[in-house]
Protein backbone atom coordinates (compact mmCIF):
# COMPACT_ATOMS: atom_id res chain seq x y z
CA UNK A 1 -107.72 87.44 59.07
CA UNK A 2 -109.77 90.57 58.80
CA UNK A 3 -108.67 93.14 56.20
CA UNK A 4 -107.97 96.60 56.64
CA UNK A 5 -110.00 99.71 56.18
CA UNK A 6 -109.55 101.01 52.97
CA UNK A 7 -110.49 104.31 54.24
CA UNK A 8 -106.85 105.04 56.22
CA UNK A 9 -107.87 103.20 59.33
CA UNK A 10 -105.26 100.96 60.48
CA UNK A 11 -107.53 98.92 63.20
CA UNK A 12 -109.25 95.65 61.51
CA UNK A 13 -113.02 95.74 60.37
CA UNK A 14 -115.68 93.89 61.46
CA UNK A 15 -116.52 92.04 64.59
CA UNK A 16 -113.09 91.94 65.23
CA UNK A 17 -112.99 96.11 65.89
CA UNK A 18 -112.34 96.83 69.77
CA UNK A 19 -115.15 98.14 71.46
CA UNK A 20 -114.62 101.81 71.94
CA UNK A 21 -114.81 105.20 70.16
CA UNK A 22 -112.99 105.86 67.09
CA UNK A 23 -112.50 109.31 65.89
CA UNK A 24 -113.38 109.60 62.36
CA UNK A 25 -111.05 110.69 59.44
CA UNK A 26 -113.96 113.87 58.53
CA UNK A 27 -116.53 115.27 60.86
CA UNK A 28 -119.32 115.07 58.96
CA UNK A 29 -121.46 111.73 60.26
CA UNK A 30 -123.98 111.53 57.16
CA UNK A 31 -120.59 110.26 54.87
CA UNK A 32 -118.91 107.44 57.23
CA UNK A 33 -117.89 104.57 55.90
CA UNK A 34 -120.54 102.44 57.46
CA UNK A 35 -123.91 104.33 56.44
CA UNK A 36 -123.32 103.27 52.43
CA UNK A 37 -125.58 100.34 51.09
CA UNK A 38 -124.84 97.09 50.95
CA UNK A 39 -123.26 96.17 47.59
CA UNK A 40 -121.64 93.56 45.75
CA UNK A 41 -117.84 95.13 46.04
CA UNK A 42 -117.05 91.74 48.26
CA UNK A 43 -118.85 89.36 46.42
CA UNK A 44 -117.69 85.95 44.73
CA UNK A 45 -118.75 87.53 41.21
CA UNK A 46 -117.13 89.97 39.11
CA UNK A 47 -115.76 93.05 41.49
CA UNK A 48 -117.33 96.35 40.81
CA UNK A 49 -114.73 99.26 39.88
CA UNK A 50 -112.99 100.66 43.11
CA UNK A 51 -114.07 103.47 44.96
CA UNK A 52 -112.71 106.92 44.88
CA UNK A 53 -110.85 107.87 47.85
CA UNK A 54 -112.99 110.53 49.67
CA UNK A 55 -110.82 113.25 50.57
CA UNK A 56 -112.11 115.83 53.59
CA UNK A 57 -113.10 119.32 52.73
CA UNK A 58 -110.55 121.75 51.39
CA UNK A 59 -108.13 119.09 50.45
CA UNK A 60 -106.29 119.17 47.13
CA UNK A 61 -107.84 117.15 45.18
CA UNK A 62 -110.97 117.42 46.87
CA UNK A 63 -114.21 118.63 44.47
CA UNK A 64 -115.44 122.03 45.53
CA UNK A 65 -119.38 120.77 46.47
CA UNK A 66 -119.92 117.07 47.21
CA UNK A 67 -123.76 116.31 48.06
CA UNK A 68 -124.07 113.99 50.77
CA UNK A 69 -124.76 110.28 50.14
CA UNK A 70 -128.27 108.69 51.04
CA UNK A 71 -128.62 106.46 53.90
CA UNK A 72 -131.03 104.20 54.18
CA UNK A 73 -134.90 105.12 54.19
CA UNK A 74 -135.75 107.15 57.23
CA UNK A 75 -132.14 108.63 57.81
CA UNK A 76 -131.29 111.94 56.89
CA UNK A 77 -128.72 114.76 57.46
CA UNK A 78 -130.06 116.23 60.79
CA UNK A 79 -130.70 112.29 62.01
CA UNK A 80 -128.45 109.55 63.37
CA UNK A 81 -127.74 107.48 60.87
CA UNK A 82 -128.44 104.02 62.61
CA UNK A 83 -127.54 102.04 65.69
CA UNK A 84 -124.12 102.01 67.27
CA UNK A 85 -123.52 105.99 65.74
CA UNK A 86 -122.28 107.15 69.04
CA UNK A 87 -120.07 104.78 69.60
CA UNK A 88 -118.30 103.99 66.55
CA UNK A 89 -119.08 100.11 66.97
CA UNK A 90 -120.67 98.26 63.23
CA UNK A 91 -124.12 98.37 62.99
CA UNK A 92 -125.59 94.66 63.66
CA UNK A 93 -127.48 93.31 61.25
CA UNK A 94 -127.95 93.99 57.45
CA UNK A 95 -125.37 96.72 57.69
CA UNK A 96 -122.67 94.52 59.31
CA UNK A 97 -119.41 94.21 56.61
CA UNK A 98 -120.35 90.35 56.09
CA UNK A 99 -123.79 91.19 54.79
CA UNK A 100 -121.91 93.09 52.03
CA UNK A 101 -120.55 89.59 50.32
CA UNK A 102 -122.98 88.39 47.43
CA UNK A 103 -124.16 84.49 47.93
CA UNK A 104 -121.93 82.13 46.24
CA UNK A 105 -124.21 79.34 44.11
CA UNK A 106 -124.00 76.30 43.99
CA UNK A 107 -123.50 76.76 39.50
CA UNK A 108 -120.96 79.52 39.95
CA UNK A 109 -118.50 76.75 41.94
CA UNK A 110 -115.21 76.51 40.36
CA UNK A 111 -115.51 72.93 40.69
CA UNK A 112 -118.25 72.96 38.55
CA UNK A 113 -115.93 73.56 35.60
CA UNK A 114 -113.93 70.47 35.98
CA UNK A 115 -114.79 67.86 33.72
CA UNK A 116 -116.18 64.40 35.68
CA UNK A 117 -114.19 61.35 34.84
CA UNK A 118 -115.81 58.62 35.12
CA UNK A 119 -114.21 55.86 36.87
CA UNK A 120 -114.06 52.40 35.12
CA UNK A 121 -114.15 49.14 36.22
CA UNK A 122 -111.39 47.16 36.71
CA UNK A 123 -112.69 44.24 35.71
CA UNK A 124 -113.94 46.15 32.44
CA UNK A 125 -112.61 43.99 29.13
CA UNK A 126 -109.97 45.35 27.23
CA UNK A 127 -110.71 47.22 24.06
CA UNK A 128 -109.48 44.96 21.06
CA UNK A 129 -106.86 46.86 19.37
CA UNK A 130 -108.49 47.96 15.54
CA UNK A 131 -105.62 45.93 13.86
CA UNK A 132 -106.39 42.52 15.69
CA UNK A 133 -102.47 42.16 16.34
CA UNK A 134 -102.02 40.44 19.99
CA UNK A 135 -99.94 41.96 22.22
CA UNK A 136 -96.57 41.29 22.08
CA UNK A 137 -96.17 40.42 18.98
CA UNK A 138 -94.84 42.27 16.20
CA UNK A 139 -96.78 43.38 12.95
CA UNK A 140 -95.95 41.23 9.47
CA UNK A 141 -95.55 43.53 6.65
CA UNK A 142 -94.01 42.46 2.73
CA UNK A 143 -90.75 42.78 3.86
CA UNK A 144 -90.83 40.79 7.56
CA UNK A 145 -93.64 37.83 6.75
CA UNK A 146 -95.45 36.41 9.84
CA UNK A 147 -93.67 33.83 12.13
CA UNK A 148 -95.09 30.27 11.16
CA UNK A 149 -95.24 28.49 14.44
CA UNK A 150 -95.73 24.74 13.69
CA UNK A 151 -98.71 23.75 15.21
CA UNK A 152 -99.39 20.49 17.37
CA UNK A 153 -101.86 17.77 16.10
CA UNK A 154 -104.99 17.12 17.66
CA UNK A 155 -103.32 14.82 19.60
CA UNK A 156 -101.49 17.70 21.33
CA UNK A 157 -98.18 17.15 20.38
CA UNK A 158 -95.44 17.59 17.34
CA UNK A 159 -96.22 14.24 15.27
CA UNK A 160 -93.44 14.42 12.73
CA UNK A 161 -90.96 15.22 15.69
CA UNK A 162 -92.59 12.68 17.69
CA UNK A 163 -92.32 9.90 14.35
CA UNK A 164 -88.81 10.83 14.31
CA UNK A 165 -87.89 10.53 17.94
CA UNK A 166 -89.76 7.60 18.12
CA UNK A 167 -88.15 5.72 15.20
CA UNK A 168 -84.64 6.56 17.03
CA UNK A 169 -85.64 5.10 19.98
CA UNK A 170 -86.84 1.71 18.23
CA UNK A 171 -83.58 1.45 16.53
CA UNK A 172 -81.35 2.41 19.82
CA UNK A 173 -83.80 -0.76 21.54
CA UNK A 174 -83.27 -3.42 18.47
CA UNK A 175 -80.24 -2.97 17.25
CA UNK A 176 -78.84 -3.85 20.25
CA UNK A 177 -81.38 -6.43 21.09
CA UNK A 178 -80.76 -8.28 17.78
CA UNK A 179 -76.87 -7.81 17.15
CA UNK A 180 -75.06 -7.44 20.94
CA UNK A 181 -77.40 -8.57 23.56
CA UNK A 182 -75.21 -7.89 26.57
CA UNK A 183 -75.80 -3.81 24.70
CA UNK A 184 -79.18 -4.12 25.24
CA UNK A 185 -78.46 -4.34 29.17
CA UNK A 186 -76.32 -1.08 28.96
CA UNK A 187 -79.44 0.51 27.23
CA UNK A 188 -81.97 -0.44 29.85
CA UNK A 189 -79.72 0.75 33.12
CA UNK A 190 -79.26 4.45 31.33
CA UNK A 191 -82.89 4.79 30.07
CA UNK A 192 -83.49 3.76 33.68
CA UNK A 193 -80.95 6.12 35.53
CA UNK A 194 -82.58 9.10 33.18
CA UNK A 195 -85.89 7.79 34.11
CA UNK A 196 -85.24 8.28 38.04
CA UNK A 197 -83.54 11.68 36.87
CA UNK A 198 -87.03 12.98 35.51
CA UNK A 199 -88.93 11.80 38.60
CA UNK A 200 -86.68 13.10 41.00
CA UNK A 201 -86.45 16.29 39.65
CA UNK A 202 -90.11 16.67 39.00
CA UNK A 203 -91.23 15.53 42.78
CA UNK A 204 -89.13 18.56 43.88
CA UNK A 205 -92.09 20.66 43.11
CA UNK A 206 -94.05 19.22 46.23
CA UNK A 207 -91.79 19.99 48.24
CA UNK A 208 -89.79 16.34 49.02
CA UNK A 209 -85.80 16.14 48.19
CA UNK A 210 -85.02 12.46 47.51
CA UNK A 211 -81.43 11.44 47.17
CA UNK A 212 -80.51 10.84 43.64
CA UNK A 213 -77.06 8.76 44.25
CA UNK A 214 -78.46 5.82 45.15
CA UNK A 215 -81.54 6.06 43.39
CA UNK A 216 -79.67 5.62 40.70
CA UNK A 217 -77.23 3.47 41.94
CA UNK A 218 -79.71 1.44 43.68
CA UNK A 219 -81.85 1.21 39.92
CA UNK A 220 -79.00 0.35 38.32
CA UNK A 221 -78.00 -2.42 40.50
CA UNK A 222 -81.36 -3.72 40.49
CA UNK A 223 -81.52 -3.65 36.60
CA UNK A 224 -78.32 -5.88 36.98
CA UNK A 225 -79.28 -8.12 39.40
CA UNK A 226 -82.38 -9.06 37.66
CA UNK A 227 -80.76 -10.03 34.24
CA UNK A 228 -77.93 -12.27 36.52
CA UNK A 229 -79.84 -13.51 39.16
CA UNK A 230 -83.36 -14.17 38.28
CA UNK A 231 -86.41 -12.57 39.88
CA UNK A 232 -85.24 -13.33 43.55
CA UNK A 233 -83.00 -10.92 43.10
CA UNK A 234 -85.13 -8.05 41.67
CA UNK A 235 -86.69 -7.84 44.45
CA UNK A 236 -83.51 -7.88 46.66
CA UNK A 237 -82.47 -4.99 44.34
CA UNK A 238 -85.94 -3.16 45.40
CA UNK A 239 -84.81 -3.96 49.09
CA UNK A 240 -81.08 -2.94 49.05
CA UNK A 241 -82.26 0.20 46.72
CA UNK A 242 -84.95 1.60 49.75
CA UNK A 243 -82.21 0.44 52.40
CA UNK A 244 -79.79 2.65 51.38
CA UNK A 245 -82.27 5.35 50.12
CA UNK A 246 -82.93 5.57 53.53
CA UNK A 247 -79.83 5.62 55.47
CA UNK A 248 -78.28 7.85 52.98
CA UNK A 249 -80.83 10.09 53.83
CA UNK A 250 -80.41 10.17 57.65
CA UNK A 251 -77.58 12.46 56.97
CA UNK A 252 -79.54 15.44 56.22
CA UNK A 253 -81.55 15.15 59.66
CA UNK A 254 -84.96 14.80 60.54
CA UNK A 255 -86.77 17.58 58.82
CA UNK A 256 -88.82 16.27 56.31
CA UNK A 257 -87.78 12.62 56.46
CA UNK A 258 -90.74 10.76 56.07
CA UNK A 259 -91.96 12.74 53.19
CA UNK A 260 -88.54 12.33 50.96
CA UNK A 261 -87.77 8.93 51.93
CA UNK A 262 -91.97 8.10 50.53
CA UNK A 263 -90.98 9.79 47.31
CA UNK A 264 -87.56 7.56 46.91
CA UNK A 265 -89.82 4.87 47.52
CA UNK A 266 -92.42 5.47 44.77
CA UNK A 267 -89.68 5.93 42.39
CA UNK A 268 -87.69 3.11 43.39
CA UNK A 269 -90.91 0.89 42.58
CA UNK A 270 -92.27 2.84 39.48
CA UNK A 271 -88.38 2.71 37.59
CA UNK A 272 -85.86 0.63 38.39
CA UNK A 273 -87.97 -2.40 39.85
CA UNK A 274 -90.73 -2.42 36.86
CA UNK A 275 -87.79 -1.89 34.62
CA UNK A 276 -86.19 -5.22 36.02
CA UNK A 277 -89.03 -7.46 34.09
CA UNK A 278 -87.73 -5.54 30.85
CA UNK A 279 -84.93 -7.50 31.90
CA UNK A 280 -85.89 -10.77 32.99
CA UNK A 281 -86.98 -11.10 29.63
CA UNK A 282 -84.39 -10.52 27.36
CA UNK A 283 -82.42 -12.64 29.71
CA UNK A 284 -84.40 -15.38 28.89
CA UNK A 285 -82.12 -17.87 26.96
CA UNK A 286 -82.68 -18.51 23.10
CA UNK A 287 -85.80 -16.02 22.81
CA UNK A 288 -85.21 -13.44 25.41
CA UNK A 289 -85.01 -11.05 22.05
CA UNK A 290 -88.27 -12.27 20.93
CA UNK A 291 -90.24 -11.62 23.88
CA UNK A 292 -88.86 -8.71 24.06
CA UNK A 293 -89.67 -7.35 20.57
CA UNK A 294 -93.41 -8.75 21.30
CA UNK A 295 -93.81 -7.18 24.16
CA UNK A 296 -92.49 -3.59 22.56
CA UNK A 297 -94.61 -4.39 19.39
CA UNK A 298 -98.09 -4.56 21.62
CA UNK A 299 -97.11 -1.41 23.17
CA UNK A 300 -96.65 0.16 20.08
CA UNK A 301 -99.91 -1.12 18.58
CA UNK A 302 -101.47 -0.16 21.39
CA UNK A 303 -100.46 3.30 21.51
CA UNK A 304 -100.86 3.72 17.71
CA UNK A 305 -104.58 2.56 17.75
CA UNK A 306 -105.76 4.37 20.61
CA UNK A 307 -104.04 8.02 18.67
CA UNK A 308 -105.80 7.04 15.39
CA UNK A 309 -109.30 6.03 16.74
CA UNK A 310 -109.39 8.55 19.41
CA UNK A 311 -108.42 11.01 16.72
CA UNK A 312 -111.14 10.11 14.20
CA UNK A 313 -113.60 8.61 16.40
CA UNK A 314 -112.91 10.27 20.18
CA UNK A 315 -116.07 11.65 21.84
CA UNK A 316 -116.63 10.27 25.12
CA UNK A 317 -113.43 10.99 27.69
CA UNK A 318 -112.54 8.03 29.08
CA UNK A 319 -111.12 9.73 32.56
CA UNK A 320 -111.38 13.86 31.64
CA UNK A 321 -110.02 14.77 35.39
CA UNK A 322 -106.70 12.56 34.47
CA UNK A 323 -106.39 12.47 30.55
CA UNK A 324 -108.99 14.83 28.85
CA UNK A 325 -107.92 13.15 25.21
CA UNK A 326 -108.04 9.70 26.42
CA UNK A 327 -111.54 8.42 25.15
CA UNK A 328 -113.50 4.91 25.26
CA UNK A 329 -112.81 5.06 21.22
CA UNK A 330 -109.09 5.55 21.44
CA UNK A 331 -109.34 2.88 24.37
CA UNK A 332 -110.82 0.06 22.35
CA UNK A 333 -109.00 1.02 19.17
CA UNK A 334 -105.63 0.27 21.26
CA UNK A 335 -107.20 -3.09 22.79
CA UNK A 336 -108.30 -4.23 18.93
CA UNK A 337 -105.21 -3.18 17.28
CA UNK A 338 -102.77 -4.46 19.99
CA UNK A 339 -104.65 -8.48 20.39
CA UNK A 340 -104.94 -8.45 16.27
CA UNK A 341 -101.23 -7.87 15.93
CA UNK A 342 -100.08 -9.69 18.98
CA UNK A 343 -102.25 -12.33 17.94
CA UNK A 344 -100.42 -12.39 14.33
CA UNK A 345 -96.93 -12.12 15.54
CA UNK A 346 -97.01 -14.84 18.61
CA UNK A 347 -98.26 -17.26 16.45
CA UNK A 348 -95.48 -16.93 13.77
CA UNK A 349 -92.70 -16.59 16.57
CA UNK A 350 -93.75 -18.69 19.41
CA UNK A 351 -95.84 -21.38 17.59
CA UNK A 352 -98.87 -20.46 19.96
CA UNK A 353 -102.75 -20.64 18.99
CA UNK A 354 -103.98 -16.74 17.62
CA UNK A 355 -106.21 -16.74 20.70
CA UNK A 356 -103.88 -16.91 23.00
CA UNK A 357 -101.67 -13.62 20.88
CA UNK A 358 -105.00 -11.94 21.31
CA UNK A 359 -105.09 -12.32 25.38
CA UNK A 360 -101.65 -11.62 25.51
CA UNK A 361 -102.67 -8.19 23.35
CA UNK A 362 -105.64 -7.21 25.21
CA UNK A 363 -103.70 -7.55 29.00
CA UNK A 364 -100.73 -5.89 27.06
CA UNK A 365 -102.88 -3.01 25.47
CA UNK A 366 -104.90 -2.98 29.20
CA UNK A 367 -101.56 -2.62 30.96
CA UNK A 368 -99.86 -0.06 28.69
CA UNK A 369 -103.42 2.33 29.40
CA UNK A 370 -103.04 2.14 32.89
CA UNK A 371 -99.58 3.48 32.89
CA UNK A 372 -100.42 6.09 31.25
CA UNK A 373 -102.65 6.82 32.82
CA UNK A 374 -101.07 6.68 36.00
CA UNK A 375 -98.44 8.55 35.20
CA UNK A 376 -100.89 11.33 33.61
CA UNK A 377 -102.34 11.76 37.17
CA UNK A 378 -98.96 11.91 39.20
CA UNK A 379 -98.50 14.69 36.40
CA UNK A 380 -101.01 16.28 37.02
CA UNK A 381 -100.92 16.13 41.03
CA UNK A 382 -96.96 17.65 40.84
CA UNK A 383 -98.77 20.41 38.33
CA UNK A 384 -96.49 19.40 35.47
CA UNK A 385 -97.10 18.95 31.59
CA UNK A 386 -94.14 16.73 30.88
CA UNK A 387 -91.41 15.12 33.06
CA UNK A 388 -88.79 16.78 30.73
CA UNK A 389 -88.10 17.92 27.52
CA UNK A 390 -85.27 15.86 26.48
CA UNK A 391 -87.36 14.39 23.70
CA UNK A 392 -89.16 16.81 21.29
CA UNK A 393 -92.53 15.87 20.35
CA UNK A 394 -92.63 13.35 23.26
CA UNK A 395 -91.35 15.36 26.18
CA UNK A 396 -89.18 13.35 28.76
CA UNK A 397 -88.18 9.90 27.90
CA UNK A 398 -90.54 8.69 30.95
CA UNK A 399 -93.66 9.85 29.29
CA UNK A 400 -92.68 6.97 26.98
CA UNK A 401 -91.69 4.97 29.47
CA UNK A 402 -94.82 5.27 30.83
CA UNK A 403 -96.85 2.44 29.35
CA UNK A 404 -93.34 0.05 28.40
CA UNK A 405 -93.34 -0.01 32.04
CA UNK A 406 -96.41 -1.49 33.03
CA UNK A 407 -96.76 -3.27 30.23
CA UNK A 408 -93.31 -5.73 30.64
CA UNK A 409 -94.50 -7.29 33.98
CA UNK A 410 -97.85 -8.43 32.49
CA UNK A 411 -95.75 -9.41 29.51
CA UNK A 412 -93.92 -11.14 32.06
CA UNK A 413 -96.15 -13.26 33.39
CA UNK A 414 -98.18 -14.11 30.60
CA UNK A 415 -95.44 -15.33 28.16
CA UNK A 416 -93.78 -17.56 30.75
CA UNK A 417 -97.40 -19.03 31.05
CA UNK A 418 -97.85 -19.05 27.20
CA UNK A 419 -94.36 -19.76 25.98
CA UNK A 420 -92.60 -22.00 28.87
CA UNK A 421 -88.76 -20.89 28.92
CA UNK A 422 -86.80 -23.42 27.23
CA UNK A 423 -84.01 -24.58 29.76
């Protein structure tokens, strides 16, 4: 938008003036607006003081002798002043109103003044904060001392927690074994319909839904069957368990059938029907207790060897993409300390040559590794740590299920070889 003349005309300056005659404000040519030099009144810079208004002869106000102003070289009172004098229009050129505005540099920008930020990177570390403290958590002074968090052994877990849990469990297993047999069966069916519990509820997180009712009653009646009815009918058990898995399941339709009745499958195998030979032998008659207690002792040596070597002696990882603190150290220190005790103990129960207690360790120790380790890598595949946390310092109860579980088939096998059932 063009501004006014500041000299009383009311039409706009500039290119935007209408091409005709305008009659001046005064008569005298040589003082029109238009013949002054260019100046820096409409610059970017500092403005100059205004200009008096020029007021016509004989005015008030008006001084009694005002000279005329120059023009520019060559133009004088008798002469034209420039182009474009006779009609009014602006003169084109270095007299036209837009010559009259100063350059604007580049250093006399306002945006000059405005500080640069410079823009960091997000993936730019954060400053560590002077005092150290993490965030989060709050800053120990004389009168709040610092929270001592007990810290887990090298092993990775709680081991006075785990020592205590574990000594509970022994005692829940032999006092019943020892004093009340038919106790011991009641023991084994609810370890195994907690057991099923954990796996169940950990296979969720891929996605499958197996039915837990008969799961667990399937387990359970497997668990039973076995300690009646002889191994025929653990594997009936297995049968009847996946049978009616399966049809229980055909009441929630099709959609994802195949992949939950698979994962009622694997447990039904893993829990109840390993769990059956836990069975099987205590139902042996006369020494079912004994080959029990055995069997339990090897595990224990096992798993009590293989922490203390691996813990003083542990530097090659036996299977790092499964177990990183599993190592060939901890491995043989379970095989030695498992046949040397199992070797011991047979021979003062069972009447059977040392050597034989020592095979009977070594498959037992062998057995017990491979169950944890299995169950370490179906862990690890369902992107869990533990299958619970029902047992502090252990985790669920089938992390220490784990090797008992492999290890009573082998146990099994190799004591009805070994020690022939009597009757």
């Amino acid at each position: 938008m063009s501004h006014l003349d500041p000299y009383g005309g009311a039409e706009p300056r500039g290119w935007d003036r209408p091409e005709r005659s305008s009659a001046l404000p005064w008569p005298e040519r040589d003082v029109e607006p238009w013949n002054r030099q260019a100046g820096p009144e409409l610059s970017a810079g500092p403005q100059a003081p205004p200009r008096p208004h020029a007021h016509r002869p004989g005015e008030p106000g008006a001084e009694p002798y005002a000279p005329p102003r120059e023009g520019r070289p060559g133009e004088g009172p008798g002469r034209p002043a420039g182009p474009g004098r006779a009609t009014g229009r602006p003169p084109v050129g270095d007299d036209a109103p837009t010559s009259q505005l100063a350059p604007v540099r580049d250093d006399d920008a306002p945006t000059t003044q405005i500080p640069v930020v410079r823009a960091e990177a997000d993936d730019e570390p954060e400053p560590r904060r002077p005092s150290g403290r993490q965030r989060g958590r709050r800053r120990a002074s004389a009168q709040r001392p610092p929270t001592q968090q007990p810290s887990p052994g090298r092993a990775g877990r709680n081991l006075p927690a785990a020592i205590g849990v574990g000594v509970a469990l022994g005692a829940l297993i032999l006092v019943p074994l020892f004093f009340y047999l038919e106790a011991f069966l009641a023991v084994l069916a609810a370890a195994v319909g907690v057991g099923i519990w954990e796996m169940a509820r950990a296979v969720r997180r891929s996605g499958a839904h197996p039915p837990l009712v008969p799961l667990i009653t399937g387990g359970v009646l497997t668990v039973g069957l076995a300690w009646f009815a002889g191994p025929d009918a653990l594997s009936l058990g297995l049968l009847v368990t996946v049978l009616g898995t399966m049809i229980w399941r055909l009441g929630d339709g099709p959609a994802g059938f195949q992949r939950d009745l698979t994962a009622a499958t694997l447990i039904a195998v893993y829990v109840p029907f390993l769990a059956g030979f836990a069975a099987l032998l205590a139902a042996a008659p006369d020494d079912g207790h004994l080959r029990v207690l055995v069997t339990l002792v090897a595990v224990v040596l096992s798993d009590t060897g293989g922490y203390a070597a691996g813990v003083s002696f542990g530097k090659h990882p036996m299977a790092p993409s499964i177990s990183p603190k599993k190592s060939w150290e901890g491995f043989a220190g379970s095989v030695a300390a498992a046949a040397v005790g199992s070797a011991l103990l047979i021979w003062l129960l069972f009447d059977v040559p040392p050597w034989w207690g020592a095979v009977f360790g070594i498959a037992v120790s062998g057995a017990a590794v491979l169950g944890d380790l299995a169950e370490s890598m179906i862990k690890r595949d369902l992107g869990v740590k533990d299958m619970s946390n029902l047992l502090p310092g252990h985790g669920g109860l089938m992390d220490r299920l784990d090797s008992i579980l492999f290890a009573v088939p082998t146990a099994y096998l190799l004591l009805a070889v070994f020690v022939p059932v009597v009757g």
